[in-house]
Protein backbone atom coordinates (compact mmCIF):
# COMPACT_ATOMS: atom_id res chain seq x y z
CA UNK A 1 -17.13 26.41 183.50
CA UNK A 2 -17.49 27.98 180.06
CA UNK A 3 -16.81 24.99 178.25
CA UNK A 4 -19.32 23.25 180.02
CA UNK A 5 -23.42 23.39 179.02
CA UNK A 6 -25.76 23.65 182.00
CA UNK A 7 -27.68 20.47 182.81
CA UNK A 8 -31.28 20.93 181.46
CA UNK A 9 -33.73 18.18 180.53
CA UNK A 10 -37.29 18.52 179.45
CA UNK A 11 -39.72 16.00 180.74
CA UNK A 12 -43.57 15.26 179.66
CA UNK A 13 -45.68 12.77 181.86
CA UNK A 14 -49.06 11.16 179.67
CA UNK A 15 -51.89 8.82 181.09
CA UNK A 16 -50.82 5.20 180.34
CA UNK A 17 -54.47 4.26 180.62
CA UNK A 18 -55.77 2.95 177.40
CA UNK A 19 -52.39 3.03 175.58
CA UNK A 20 -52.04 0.12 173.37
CA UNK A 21 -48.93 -1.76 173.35
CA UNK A 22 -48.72 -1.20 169.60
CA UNK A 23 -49.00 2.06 169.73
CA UNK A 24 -46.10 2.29 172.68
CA UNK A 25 -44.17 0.45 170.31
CA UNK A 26 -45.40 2.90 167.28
CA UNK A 27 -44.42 5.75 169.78
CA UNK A 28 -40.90 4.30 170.66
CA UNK A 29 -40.18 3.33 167.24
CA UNK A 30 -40.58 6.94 165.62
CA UNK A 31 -39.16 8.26 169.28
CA UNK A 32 -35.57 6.09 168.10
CA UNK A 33 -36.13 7.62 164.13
CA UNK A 34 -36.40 10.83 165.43
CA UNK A 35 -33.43 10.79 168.04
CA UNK A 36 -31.15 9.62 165.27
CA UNK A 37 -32.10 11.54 162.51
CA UNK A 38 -31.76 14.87 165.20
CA UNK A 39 -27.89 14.42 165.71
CA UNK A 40 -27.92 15.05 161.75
CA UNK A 41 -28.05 18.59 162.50
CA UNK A 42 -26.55 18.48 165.90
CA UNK A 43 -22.98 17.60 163.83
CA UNK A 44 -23.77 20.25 161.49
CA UNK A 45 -24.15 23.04 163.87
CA UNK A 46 -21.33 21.82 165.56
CA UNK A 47 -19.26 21.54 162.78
CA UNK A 48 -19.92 25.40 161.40
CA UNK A 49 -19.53 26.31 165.37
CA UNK A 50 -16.00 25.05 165.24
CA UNK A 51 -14.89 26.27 161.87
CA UNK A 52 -17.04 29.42 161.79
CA UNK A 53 -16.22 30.44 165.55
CA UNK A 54 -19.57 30.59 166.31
CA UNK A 55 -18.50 29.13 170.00
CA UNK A 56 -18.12 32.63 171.09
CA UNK A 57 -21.39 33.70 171.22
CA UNK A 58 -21.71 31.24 174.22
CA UNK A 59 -19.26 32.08 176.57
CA UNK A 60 -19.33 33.72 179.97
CA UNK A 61 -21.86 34.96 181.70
CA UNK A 62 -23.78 36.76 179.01
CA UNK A 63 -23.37 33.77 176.68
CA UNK A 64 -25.22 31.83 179.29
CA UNK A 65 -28.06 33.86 179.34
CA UNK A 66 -28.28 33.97 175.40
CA UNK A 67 -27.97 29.95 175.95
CA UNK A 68 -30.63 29.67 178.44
CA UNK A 69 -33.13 32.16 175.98
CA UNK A 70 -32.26 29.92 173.06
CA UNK A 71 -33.17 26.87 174.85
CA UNK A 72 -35.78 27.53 176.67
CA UNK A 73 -37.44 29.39 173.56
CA UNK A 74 -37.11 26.26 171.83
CA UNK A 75 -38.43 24.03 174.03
CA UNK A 76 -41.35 26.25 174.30
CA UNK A 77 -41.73 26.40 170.53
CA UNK A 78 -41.50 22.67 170.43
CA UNK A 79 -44.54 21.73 173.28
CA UNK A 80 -46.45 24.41 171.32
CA UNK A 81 -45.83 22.24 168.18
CA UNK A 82 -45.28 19.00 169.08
CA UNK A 83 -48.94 17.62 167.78
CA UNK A 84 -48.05 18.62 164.40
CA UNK A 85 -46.01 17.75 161.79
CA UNK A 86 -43.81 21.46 162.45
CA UNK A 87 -42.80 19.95 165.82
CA UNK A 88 -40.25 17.74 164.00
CA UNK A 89 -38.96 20.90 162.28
CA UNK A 90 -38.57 22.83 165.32
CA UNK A 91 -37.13 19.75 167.14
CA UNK A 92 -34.13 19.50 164.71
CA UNK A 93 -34.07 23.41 164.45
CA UNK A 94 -33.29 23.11 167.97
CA UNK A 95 -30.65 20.31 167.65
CA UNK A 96 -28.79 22.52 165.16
CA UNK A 97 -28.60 25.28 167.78
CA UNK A 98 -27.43 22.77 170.16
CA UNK A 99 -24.74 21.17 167.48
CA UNK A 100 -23.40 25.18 167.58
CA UNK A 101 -23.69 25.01 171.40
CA UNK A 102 -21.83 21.79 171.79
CA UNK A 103 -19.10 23.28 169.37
CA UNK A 104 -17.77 25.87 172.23
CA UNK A 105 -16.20 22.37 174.22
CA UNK A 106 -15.33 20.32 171.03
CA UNK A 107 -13.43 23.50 170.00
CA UNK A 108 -11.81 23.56 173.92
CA UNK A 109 -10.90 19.46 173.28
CA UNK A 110 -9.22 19.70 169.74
CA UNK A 111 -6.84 22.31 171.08
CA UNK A 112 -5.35 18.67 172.78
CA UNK A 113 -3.21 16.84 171.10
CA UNK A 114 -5.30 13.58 171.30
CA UNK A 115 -8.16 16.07 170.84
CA UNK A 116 -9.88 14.08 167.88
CA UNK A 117 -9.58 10.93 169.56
CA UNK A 118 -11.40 12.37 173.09
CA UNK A 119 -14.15 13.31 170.68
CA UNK A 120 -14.73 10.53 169.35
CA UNK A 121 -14.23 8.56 172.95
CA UNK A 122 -16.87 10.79 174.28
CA UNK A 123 -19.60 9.70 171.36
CA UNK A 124 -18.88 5.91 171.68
CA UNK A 125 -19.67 6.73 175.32
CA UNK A 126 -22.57 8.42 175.17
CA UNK A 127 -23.38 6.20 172.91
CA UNK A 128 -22.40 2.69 175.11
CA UNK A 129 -24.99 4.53 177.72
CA UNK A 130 -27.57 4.79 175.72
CA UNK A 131 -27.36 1.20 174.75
CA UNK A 132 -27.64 0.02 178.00
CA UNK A 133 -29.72 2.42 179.43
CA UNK A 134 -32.85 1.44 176.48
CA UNK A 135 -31.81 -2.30 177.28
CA UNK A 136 -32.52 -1.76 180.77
CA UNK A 137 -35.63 -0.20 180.27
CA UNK A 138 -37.07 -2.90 178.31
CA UNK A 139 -35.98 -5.56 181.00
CA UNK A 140 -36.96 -3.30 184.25
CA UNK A 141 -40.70 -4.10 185.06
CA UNK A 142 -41.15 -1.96 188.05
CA UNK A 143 -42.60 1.33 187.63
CA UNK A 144 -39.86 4.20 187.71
CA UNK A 145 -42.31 7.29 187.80
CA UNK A 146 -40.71 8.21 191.58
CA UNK A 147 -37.55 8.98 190.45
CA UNK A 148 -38.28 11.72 188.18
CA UNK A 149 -38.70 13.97 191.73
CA UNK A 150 -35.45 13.00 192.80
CA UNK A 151 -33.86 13.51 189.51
CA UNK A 152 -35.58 17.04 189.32
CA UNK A 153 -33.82 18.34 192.24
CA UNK A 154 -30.20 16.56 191.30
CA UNK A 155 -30.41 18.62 188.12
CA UNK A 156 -31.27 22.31 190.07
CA UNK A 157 -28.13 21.31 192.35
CA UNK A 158 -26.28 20.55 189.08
CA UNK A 159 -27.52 24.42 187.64
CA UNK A 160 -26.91 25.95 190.74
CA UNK A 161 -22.96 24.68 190.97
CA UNK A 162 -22.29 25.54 187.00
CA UNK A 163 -23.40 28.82 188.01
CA UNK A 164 -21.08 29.02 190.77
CA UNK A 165 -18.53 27.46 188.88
CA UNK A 166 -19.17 29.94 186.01
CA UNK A 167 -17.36 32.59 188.53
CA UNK A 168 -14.76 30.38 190.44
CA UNK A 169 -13.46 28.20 187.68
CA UNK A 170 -12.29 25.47 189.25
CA UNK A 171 -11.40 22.35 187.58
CA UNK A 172 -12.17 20.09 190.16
CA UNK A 173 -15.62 21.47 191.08
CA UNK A 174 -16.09 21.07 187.25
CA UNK A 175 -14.72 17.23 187.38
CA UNK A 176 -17.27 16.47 190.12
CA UNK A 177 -20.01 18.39 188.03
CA UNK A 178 -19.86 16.43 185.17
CA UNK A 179 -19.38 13.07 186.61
CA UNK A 180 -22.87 13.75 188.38
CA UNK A 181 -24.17 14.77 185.71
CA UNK A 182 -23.38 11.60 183.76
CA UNK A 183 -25.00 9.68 186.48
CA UNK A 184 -28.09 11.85 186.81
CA UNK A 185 -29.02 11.75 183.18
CA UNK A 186 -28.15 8.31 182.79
CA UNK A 187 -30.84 7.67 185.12
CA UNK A 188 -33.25 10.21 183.79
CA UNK A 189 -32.48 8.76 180.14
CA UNK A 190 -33.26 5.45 181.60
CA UNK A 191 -36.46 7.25 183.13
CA UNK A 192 -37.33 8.62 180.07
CA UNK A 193 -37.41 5.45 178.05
CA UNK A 194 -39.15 3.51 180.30
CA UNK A 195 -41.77 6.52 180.33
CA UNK A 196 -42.60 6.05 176.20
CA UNK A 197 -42.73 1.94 176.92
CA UNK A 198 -44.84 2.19 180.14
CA UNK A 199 -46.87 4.21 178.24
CA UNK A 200 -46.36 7.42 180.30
CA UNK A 201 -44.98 9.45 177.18
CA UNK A 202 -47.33 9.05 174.01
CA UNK A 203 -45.74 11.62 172.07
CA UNK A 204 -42.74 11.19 170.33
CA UNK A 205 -41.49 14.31 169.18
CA UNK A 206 -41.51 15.58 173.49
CA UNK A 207 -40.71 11.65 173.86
CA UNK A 208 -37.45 12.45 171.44
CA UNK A 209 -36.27 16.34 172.79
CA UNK A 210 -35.96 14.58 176.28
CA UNK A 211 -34.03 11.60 175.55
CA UNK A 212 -31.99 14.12 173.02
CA UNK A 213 -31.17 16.73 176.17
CA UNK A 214 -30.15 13.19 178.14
CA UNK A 215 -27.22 12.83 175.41
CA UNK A 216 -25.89 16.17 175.49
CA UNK A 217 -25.66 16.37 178.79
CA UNK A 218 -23.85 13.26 179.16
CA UNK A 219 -21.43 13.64 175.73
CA UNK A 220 -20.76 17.32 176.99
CA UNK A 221 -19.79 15.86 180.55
CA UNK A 222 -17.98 12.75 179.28
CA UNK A 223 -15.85 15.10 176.94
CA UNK A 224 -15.52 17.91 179.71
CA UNK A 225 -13.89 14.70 181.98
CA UNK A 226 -11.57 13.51 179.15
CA UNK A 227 -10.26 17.00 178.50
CA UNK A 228 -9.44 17.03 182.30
CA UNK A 229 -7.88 13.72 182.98
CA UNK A 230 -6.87 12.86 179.38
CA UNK A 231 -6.23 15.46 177.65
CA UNK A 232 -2.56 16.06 176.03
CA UNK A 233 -1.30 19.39 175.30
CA UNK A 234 1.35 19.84 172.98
């Protein structure tokens, strides 16, 4: 599955106790800023990935491991920062190095034919669930905190069969990966929303990374389905 980027998500739980709704409404707003002004560097990286062939660097087993360094050092640099004003910085540092992670499978899909067109599927998409996942936050009233447990445990099966996959290479295995991993961070983007308007999340730069990892995941899987089942080779 070296096309494919190993389900990770990144997850920060606050006291909703004396959280204003103005300032949940602060928090989302800037949360929303944030998320869009981070895929600004996400198409950048993945745009000097694709034409620079910096896609390399991530593939097999030994690309994985310089992967999971990269990310997990930046997530670490960003809960170490996020209080500040450098948090932002590191944040879209770390969507950069994602936009040159990403570019390994956009490279894979514009080998197709269509390949352009299954990009650009993939974004409205991920896109179109996003959308509905912040609309359903804002209409759900129940409190969601439980799933985040159940969610935890989808995503370690999810690691634990890219792994596998890593060594078998089986496109159907990788099929059934990614559409559970649309489903499972679809519901962990929906968790993670409701989090920052329950009041849960009450910072917006940790409030932002999470949502941000809920795309990837999701536009990497989307576009890792497409290739399979849509993809036309010349």
């Amino acid at each position: 599955m070296s096309d494919n980027i190993t389900p990770l998500n990144n997850h920060a739980f606050g006291n909703a106790a004396g959280t204003s709704v103005l300032e949940r409404n602060r928090v989302l707003r800037n949360t929303y800023v944030l998320l869009a002004l981070s895929l600004l560097p996400t198409v950048l990286g993945a745009y000097l990935g694709v034409t620079m062939g910096f896609s390399r660097l991530f593939g097999g087993f030994m690309g994985f491991i310089f992967l999971m360094v990269g990310m997990f050092g930046f997530i670490y640099a960003i809960k170490k920062t996020q209080e500040t004003s450098k948090g932002v910085f590191v944040l879209l540092g770390f969507t950069f190095f994602m936009g040159l992670v990403l570019s390994g499978i956009i490279e894979h899909t514009l080998r197709f034919r269509n390949g352009t067109a299954l990009v650009m599927t993939a974004f409205g998409g991920t896109a179109g669930v996003f959308f509905a996942m912040a609309a359903l936050a804002t209409t759900i009233k129940r409190d969601l905190s439980n799933m985040s447990k159940w969610l935890f445990w989808g995503v370690i099966v999810l690691v634990v069969a890219s792994l596998i996959n890593i060594w078998v290479g089986s496109t159907a295995m990788m099929a059934a990966i990614s559409t559970i991993s649309i489903a499972i961070f679809s519901a962990y983007m929906l968790y993670d929303i409701k989090q920052v308007i329950d009041g849960g999340e009450t910072n917006y730069i940790s409030a932002t990374l999470a949502i941000y990892l809920d795309l990837i995941n999701i536009f990497q899987s989307l576009l890792s389905l497409l290739g399979i089942f849509g993809g036309e080779r010349d």
